[in-house]
Protein backbone atom coordinates (compact mmCIF):
# COMPACT_ATOMS: atom_id res chain seq x y z
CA UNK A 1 14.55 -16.42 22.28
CA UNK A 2 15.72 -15.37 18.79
CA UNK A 3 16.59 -11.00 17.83
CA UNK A 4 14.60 -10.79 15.18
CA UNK A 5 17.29 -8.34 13.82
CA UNK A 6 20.24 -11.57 14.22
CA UNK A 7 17.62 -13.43 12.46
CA UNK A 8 16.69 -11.41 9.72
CA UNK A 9 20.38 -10.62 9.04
CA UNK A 10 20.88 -14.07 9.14
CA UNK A 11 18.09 -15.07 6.44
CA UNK A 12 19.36 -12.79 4.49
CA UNK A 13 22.92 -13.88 3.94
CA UNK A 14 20.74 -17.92 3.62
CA UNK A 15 19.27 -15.92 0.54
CA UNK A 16 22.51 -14.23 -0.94
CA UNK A 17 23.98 -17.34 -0.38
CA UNK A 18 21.64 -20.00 -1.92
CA UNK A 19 21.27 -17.67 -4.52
CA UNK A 20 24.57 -18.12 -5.86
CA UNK A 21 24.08 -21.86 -5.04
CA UNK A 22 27.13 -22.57 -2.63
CA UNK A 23 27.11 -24.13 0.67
CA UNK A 24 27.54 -23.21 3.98
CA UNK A 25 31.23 -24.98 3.56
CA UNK A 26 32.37 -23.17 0.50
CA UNK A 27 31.07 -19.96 1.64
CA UNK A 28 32.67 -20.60 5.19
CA UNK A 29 35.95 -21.45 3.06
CA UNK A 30 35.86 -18.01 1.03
CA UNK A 31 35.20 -15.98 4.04
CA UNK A 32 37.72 -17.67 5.76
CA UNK A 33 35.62 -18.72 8.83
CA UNK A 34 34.57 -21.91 10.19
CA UNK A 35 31.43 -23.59 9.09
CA UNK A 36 29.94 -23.53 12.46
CA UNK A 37 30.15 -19.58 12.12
CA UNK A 38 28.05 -19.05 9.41
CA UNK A 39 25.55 -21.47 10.21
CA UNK A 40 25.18 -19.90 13.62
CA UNK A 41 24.68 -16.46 11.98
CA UNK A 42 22.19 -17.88 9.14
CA UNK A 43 20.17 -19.07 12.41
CA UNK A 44 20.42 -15.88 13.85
CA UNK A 45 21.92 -17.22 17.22
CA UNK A 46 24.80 -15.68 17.99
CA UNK A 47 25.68 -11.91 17.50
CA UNK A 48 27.47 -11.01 14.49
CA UNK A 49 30.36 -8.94 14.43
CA UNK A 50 31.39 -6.02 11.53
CA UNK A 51 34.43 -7.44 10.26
CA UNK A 52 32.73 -11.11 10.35
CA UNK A 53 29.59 -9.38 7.91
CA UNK A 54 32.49 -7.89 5.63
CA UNK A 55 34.18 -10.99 5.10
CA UNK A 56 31.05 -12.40 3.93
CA UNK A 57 30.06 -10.03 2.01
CA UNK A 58 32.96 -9.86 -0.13
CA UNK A 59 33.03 -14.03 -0.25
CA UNK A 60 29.50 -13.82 -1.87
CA UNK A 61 30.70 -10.79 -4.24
CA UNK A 62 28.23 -7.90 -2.53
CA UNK A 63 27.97 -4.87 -0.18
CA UNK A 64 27.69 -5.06 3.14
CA UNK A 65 24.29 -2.98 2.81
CA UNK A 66 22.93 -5.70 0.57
CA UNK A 67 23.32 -7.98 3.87
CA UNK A 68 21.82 -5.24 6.20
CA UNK A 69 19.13 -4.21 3.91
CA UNK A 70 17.35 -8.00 4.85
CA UNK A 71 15.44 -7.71 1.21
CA UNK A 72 14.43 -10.89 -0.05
């Protein structure tokens, strides 16, 4: 069974990052994580940690709260 939260959090980097039209690889490049990470986290299966959620956030050029705010 999916968190809801996981998932929302999840949809919403999807968003921020289809938004700015770059994959899952080039955004797992920029953040310096694997692929498999941010694909897990876009389906909202795995937890996510802080430092993971900053990383992304500054490879797609936004706040952290833009992430946690799950408005799209």
């Amino acid at each position: 069974m999916k968190d809801e939260l996981l998932f929302k959090i999840g949809q919403s980097v999807r968003y921020l990052r289809l938004k700015q039209g770059i994959s899952q690889e080039e955004l797992a490049f920029k953040a310096a994580l694997n692929m498999n990470s941010i694909s897990t986290l876009e389906r909202g299966v795995n937890n996510v940690k802080i430092k993971t959620l900053y990383k992304i956030a500054e490879a797609l050029n936004t706040d952290i709260c833009e992430i946690l705010n799950c408005k799209f």
